[in-house]
N, C-alpha and C. Protein backbone atom coordinates (compact mmCIF):
# COMPACT_ATOMS: atom_id res chain seq x y z
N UNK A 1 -122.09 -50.96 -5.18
CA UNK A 1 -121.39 -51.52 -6.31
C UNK A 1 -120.35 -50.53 -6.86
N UNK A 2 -120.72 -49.13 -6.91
CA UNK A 2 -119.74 -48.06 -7.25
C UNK A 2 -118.74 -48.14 -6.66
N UNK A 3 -119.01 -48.40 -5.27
CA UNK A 3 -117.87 -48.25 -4.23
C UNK A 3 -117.00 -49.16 -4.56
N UNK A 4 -117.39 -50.46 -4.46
CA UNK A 4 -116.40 -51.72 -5.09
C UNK A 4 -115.40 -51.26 -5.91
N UNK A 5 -116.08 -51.00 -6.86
CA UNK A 5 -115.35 -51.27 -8.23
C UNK A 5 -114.20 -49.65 -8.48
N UNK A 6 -114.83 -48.40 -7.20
CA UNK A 6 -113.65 -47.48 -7.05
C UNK A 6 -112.24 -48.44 -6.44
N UNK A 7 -112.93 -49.11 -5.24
CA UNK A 7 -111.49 -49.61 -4.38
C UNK A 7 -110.88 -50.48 -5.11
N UNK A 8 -111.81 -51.47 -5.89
CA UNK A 8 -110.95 -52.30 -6.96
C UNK A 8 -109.74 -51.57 -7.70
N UNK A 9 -110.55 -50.83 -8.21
CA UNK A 9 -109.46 -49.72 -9.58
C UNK A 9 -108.03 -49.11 -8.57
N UNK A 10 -108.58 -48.49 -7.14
CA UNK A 10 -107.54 -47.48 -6.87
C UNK A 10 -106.63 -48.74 -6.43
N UNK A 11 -107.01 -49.77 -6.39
CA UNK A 11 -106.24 -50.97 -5.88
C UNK A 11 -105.34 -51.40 -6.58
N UNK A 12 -105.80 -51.96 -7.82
CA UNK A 12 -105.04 -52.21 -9.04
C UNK A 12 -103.91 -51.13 -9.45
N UNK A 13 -104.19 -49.87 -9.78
CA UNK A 13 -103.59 -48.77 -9.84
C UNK A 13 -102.49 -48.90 -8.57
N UNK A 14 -102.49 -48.80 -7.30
CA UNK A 14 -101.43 -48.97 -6.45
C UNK A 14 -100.77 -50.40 -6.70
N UNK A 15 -100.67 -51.76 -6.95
CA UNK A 15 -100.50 -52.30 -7.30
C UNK A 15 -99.57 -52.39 -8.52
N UNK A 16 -99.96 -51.66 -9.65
CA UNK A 16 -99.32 -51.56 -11.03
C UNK A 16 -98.41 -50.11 -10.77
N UNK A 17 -98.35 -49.46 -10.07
CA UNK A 17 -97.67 -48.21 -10.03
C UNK A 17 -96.10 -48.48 -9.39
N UNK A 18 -94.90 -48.14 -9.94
CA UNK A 18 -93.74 -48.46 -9.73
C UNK A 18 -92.55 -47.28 -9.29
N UNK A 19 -92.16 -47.86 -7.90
CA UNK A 19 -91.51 -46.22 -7.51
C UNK A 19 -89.34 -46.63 -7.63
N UNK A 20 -89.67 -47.59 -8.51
CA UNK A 20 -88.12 -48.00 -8.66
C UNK A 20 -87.65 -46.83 -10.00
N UNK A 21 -86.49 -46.46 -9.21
CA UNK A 21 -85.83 -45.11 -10.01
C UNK A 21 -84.12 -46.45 -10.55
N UNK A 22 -84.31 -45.67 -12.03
CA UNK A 22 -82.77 -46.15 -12.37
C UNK A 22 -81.44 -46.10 -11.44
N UNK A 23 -81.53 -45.37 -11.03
CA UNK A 23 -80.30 -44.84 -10.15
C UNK A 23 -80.50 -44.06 -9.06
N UNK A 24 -79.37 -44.25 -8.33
CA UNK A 24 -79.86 -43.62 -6.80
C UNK A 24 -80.39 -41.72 -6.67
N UNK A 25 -80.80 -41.46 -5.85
CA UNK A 25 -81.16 -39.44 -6.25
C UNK A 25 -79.78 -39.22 -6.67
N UNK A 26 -79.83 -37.75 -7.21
CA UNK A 26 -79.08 -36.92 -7.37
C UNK A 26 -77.60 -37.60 -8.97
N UNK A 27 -77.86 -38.77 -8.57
CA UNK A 27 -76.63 -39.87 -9.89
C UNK A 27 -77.17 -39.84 -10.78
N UNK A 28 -77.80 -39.74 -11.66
CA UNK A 28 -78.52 -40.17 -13.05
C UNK A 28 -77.28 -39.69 -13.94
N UNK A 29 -77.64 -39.34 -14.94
CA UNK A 29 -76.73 -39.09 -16.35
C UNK A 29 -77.63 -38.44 -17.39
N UNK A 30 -78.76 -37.52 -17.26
CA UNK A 30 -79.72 -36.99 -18.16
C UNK A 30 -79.01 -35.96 -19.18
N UNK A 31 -79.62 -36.88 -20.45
CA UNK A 31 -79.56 -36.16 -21.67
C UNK A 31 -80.59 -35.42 -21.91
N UNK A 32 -80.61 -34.26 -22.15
CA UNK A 32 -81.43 -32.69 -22.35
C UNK A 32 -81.83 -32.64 -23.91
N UNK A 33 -82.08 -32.38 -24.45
CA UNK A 33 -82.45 -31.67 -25.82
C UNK A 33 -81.39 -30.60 -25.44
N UNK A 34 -80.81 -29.41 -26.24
CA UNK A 34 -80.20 -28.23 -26.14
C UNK A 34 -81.44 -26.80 -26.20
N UNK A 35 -82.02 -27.11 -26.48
CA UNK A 35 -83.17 -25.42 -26.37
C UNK A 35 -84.19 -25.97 -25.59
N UNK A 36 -84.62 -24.88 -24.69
CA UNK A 36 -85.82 -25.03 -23.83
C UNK A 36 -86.91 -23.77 -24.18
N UNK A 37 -87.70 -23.61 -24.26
CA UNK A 37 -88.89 -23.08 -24.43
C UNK A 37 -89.62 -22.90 -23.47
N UNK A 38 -90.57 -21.71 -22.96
CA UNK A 38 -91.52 -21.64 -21.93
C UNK A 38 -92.34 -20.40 -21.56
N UNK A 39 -93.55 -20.48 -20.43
CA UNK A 39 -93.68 -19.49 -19.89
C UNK A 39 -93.98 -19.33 -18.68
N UNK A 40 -93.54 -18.15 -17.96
CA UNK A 40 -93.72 -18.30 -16.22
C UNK A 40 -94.98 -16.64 -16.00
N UNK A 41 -95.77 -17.37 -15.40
CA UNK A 41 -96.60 -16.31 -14.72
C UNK A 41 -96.27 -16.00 -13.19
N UNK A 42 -96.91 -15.20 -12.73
CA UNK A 42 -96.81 -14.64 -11.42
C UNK A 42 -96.77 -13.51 -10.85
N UNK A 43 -96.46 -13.14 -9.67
CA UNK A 43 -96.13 -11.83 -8.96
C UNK A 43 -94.83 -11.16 -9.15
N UNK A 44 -94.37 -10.44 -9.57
CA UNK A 44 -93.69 -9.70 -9.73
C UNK A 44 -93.51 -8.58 -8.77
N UNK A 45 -92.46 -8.30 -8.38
CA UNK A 45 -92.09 -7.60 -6.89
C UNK A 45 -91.25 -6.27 -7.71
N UNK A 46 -91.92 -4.33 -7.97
CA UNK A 46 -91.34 -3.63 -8.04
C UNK A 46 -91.29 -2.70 -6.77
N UNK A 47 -89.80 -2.43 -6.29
CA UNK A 47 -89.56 -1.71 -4.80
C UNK A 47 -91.01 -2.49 -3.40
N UNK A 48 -92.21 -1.58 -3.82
CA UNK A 48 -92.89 -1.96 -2.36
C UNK A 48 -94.55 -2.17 -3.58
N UNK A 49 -94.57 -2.45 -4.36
CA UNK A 49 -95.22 -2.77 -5.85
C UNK A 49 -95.28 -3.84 -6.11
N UNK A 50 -96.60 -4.85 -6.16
CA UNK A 50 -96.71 -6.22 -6.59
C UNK A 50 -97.69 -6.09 -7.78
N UNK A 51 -97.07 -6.53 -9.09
CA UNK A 51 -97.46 -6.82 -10.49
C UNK A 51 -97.79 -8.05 -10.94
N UNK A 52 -98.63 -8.20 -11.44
CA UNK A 52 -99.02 -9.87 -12.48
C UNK A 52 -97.85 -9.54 -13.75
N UNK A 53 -97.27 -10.74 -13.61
CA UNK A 53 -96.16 -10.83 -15.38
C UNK A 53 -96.39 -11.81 -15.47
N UNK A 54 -96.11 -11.70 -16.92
CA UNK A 54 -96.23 -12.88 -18.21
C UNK A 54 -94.91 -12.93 -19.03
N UNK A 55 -93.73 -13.91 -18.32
CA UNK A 55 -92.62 -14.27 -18.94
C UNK A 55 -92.80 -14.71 -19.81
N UNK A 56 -92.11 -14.95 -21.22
CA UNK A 56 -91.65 -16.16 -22.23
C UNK A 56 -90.01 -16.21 -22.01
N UNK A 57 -89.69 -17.67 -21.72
CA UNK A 57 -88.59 -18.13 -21.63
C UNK A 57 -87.75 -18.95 -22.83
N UNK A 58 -86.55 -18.66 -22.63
CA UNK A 58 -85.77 -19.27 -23.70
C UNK A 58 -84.65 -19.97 -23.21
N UNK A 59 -83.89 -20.79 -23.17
CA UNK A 59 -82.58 -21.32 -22.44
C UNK A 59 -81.93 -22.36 -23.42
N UNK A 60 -80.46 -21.82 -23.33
CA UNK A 60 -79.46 -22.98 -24.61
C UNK A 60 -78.80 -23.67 -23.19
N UNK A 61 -78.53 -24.82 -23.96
CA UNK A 61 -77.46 -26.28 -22.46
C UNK A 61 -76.02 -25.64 -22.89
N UNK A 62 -75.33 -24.42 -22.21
CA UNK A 62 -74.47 -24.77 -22.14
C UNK A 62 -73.22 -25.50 -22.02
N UNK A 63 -73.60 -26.47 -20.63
CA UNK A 63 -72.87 -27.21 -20.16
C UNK A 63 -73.47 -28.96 -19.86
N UNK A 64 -73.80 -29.61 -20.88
CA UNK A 64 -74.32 -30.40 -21.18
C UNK A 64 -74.34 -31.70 -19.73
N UNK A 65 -72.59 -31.60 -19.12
CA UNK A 65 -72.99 -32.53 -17.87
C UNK A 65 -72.19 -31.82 -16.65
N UNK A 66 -72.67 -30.19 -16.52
CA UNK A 66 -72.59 -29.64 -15.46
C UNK A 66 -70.50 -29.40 -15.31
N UNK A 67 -70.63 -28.71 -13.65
CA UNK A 67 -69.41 -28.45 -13.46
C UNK A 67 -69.02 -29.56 -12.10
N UNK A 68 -69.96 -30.15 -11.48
CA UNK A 68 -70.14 -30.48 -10.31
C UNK A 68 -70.04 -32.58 -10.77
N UNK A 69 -68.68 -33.05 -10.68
CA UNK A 69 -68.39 -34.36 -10.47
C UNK A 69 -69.50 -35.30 -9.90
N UNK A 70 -69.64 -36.47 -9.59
CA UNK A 70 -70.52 -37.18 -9.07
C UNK A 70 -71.99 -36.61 -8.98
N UNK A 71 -72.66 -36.07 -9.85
CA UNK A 71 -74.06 -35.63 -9.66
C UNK A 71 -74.28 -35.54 -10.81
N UNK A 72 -75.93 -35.51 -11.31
CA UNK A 72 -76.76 -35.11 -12.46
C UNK A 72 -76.82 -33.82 -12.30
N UNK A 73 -75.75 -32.93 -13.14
CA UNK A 73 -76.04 -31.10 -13.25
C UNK A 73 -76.00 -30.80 -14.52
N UNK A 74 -76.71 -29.61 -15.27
CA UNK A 74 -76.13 -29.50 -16.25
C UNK A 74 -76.38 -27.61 -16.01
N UNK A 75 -75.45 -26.91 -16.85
CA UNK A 75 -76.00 -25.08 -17.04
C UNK A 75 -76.51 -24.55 -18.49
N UNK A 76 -77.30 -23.54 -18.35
CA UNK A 76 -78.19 -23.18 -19.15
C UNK A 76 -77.93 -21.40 -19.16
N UNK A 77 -77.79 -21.04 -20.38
CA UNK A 77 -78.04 -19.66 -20.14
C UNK A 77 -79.35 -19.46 -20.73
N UNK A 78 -80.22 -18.37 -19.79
CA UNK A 78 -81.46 -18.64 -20.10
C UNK A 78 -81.72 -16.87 -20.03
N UNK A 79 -82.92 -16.50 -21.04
CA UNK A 79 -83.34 -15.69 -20.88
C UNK A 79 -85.09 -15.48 -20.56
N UNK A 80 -85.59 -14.39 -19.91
CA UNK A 80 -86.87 -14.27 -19.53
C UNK A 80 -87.18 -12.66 -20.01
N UNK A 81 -88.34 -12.90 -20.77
CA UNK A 81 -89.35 -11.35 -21.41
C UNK A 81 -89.99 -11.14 -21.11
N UNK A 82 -91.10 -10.64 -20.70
CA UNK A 82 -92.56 -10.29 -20.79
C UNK A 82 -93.26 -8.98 -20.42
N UNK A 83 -94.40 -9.00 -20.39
CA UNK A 83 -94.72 -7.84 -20.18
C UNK A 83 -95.26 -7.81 -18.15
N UNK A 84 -95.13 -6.76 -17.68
CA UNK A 84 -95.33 -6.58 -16.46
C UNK A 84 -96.98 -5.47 -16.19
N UNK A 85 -97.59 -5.69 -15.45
CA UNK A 85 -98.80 -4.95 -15.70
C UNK A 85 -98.77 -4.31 -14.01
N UNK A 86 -98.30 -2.78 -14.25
CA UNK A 86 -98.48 -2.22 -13.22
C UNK A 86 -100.27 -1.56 -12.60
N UNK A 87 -99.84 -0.74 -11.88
CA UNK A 87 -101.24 -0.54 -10.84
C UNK A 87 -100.85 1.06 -10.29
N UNK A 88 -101.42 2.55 -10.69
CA UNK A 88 -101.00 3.25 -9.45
C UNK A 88 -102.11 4.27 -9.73
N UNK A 89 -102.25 4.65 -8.56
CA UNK A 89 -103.48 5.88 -8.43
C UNK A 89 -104.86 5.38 -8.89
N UNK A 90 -104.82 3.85 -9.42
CA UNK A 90 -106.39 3.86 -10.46
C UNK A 90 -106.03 3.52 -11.52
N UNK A 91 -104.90 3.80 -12.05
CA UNK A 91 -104.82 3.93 -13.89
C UNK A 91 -103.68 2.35 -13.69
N UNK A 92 -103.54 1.56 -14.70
CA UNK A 92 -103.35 1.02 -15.43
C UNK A 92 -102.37 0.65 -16.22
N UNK A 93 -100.60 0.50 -16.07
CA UNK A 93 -99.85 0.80 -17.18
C UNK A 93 -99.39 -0.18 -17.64
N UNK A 94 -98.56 -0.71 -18.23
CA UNK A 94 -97.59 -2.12 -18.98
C UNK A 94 -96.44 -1.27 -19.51
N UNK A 95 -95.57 -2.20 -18.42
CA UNK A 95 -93.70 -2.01 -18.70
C UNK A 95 -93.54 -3.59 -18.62
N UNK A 96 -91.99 -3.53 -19.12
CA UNK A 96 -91.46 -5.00 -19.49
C UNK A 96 -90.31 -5.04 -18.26
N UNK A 97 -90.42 -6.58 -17.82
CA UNK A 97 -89.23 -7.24 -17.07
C UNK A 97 -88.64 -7.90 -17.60
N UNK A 98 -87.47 -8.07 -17.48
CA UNK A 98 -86.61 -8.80 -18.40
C UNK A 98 -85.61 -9.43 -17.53
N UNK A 99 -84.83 -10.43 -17.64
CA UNK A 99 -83.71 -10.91 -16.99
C UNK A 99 -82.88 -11.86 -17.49
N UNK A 100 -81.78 -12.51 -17.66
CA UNK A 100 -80.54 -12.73 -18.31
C UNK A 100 -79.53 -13.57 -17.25
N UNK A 101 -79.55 -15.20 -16.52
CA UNK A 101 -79.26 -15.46 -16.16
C UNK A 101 -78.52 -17.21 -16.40
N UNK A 102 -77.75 -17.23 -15.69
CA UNK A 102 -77.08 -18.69 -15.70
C UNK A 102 -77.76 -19.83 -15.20
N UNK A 103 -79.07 -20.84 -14.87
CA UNK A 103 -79.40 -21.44 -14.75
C UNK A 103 -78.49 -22.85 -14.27
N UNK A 104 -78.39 -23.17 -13.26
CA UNK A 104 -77.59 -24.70 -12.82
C UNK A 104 -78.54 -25.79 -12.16
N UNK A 105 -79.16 -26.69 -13.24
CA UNK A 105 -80.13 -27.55 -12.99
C UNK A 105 -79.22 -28.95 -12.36
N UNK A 106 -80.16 -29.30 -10.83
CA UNK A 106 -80.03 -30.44 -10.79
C UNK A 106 -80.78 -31.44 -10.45
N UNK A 107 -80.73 -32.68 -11.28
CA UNK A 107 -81.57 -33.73 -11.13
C UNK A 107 -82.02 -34.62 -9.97
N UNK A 108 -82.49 -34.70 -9.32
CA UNK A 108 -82.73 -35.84 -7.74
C UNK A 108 -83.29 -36.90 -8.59
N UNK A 109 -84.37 -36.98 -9.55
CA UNK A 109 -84.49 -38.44 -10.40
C UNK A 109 -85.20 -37.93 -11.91
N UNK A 110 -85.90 -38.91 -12.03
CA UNK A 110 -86.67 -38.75 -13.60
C UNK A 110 -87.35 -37.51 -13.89
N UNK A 111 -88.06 -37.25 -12.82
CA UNK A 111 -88.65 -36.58 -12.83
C UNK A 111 -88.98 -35.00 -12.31
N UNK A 112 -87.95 -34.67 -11.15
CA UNK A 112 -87.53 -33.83 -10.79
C UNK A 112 -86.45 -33.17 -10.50
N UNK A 113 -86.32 -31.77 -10.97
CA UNK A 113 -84.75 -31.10 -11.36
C UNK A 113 -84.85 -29.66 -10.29
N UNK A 114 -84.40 -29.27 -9.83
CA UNK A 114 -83.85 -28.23 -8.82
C UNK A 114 -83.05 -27.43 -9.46
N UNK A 115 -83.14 -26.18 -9.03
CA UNK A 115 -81.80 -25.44 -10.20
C UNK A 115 -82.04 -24.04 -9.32
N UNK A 116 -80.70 -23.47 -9.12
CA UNK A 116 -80.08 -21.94 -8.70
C UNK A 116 -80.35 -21.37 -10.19
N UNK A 117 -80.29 -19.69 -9.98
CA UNK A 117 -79.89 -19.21 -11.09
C UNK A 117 -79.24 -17.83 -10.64
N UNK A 118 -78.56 -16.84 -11.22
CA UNK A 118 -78.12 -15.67 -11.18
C UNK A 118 -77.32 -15.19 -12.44
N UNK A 119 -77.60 -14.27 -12.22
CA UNK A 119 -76.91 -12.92 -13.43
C UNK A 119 -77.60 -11.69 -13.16
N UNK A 120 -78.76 -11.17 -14.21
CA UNK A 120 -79.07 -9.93 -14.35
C UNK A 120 -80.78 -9.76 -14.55
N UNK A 121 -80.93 -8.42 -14.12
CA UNK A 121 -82.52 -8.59 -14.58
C UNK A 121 -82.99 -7.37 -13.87
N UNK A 122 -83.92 -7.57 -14.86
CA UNK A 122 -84.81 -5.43 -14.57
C UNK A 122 -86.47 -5.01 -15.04
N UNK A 123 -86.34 -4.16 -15.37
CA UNK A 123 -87.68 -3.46 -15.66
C UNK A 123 -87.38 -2.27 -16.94
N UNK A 124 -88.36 -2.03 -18.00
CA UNK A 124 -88.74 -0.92 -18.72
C UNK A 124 -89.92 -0.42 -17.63
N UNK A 125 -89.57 0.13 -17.09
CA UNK A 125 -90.92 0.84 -16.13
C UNK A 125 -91.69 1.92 -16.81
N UNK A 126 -93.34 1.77 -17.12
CA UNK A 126 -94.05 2.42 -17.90
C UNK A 126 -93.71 4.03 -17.31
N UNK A 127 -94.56 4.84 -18.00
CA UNK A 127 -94.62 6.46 -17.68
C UNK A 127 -94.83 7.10 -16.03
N UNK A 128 -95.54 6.16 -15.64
CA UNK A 128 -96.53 6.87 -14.42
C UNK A 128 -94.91 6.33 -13.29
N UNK A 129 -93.94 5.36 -13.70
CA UNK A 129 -92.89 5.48 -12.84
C UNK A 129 -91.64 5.56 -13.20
N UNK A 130 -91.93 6.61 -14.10
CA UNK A 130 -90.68 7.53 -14.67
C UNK A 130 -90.26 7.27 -15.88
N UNK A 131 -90.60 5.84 -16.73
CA UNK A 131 -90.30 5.42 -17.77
C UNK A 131 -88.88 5.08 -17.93
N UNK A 132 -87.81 4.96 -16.42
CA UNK A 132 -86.81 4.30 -16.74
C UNK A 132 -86.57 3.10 -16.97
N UNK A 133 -85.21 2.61 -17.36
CA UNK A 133 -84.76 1.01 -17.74
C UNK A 133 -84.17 0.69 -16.49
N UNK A 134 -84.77 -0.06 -15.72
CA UNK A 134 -83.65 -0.55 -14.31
C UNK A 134 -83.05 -1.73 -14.97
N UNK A 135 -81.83 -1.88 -13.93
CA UNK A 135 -81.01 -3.06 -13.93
C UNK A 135 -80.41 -3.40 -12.48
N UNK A 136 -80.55 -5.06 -12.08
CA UNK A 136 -79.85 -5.14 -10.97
C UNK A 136 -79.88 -6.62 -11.33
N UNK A 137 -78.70 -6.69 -10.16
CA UNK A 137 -78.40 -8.53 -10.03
C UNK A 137 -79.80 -9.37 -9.45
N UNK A 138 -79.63 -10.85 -10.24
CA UNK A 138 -80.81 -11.38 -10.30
C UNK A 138 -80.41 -12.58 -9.64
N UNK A 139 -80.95 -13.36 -8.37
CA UNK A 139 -80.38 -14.77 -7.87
C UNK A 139 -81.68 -15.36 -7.50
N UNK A 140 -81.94 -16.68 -7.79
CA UNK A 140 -82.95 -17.09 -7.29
C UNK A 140 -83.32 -18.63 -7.08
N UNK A 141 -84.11 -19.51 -7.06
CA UNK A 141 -83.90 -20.66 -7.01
C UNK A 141 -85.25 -21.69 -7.73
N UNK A 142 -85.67 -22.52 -7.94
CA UNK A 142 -86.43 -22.91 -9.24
C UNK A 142 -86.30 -24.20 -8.72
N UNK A 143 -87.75 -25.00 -9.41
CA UNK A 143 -87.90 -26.37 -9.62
C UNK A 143 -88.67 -26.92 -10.95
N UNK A 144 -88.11 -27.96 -11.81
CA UNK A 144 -89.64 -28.27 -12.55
C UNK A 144 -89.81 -29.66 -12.61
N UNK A 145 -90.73 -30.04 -13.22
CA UNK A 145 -90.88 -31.47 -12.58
C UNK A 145 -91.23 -32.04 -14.15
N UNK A 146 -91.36 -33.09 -14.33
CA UNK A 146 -91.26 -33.60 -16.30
C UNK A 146 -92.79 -34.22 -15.85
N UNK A 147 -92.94 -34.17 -16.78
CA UNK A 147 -94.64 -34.73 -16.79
C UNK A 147 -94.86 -35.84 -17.59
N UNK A 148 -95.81 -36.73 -17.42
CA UNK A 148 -95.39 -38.00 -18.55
C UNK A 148 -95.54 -37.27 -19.99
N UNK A 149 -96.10 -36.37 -19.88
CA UNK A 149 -96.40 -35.78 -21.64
C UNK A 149 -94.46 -35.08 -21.40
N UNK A 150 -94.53 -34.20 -23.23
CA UNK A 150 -93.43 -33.58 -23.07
C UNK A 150 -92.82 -32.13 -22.55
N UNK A 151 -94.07 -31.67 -22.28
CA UNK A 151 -94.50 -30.72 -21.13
C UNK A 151 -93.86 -30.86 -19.53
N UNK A 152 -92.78 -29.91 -19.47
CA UNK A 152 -92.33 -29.83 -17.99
C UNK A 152 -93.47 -28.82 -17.22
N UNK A 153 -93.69 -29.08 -16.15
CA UNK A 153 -94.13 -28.15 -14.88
C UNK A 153 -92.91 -27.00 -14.23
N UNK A 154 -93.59 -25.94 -14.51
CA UNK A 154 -92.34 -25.13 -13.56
C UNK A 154 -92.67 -24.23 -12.38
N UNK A 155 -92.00 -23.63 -11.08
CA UNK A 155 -91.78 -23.02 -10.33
C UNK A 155 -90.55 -22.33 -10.04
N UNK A 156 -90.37 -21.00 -10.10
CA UNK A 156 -89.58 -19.72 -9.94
C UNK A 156 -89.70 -19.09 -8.75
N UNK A 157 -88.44 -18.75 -7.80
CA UNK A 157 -88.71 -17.65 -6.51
C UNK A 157 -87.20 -17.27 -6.81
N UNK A 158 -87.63 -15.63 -6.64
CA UNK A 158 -86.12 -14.70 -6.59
C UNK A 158 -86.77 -13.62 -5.67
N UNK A 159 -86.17 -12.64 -5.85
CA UNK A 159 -86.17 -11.38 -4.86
C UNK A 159 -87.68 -10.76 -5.81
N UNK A 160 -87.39 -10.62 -7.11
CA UNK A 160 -88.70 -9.62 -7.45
C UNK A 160 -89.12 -10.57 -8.35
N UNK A 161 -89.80 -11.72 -8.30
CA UNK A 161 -90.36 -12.46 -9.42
C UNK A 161 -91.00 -14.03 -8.44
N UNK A 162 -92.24 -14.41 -8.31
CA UNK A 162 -92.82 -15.62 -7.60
C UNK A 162 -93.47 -15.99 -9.19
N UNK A 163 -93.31 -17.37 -9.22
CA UNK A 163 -94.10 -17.45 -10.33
C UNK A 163 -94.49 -19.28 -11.07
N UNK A 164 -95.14 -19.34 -11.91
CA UNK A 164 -95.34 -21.24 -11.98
C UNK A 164 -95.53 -20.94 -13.65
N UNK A 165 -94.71 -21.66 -14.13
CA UNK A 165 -95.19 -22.05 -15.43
C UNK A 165 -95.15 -23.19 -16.43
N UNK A 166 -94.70 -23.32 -17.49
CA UNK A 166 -94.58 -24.13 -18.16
C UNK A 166 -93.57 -24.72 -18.96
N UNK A 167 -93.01 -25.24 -19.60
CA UNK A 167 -92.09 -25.57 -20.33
C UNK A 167 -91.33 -26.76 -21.21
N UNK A 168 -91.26 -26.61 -22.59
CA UNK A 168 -90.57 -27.84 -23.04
C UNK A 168 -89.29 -27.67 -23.57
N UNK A 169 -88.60 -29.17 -23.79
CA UNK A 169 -87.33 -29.10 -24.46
C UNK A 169 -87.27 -29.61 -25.67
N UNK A 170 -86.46 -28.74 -26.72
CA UNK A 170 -86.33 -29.14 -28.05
C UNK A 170 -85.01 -29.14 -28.65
């Protein structure tokens, strides 16, 4: 009887579930909120050094319907903070990564957005690795996906940063 009434439900459910998109990929016309909010966890890549970080993200809509004609794009300058938790000899330290980039989101439908980014981005590197401020160019590539709540899903890959987090728009 359990069984039934699973295949019933997952039945109904396929049945009532609808994969018609307004408009064809990549065409839509999405209106953004202007501030985004968030946070990205992950691996963090220093020289030959893999760290756990804890971004908080911030991003304004620059460019409300992109630079790119016939497509759903829009740009964002976005910034990323957090703290970085190094590892050496045994001991333990926390320095900050930081980065400062142009974000170019694009839409394929409702629900999922693709986006390049580049500019800048570095490290306060704690004591045990010299306690300098690095800086270098930052390029990388990103997805997030909208969730029926107002909660986006996110994913980050660049050269020194793998990472999944979270995010809304306000």
């Amino acid at each position: 009887m359990k069984i039934l009434s699973l295949l019933y439900t997952l039945g109904f459910m396929t049945l009532t579930i609808s994969n018609a998109h307004a408009v064809d990929p990549w065409k839509g016309t999405t209106n953004s909120p202007p501030y985004e909010a968030g946070v990205l966890s992950g691996m963090s890549l220093y020289g030959t050094d893999t760290n756990w970080t804890v971004l908080g993200t911030g991003a304004y809509l620059l460019v409300p319907h992109g630079w790119a004609a016939d497509i759903d794009n829009r740009v964002w300058i976005e910034g990323e903070l957090g703290p970085t938790f190094f590892s050496k000899s045994g001991t333990s330290q926390t320095g900050m990564q930081w980065s400062t980039h142009l974000r170019w989101d694009f839409s394929y439908d409702e629900e999922w957005t693709f986006y390049g980014l580049g500019g800048f981005g570095g490290f306060k590197l704690p004591s045990s690795y010299g306690g300098s401020f690095t800086f270098h160019p930052r390029f990388g590539v990103g997805v997030e996906f909208q969730t029926k709540a107002v909660m986006m899903l996110r994913a980050e890959l660049s050269h020194e940063l793998i990472a999944l987090g979270v995010a809304v728009n306000f």
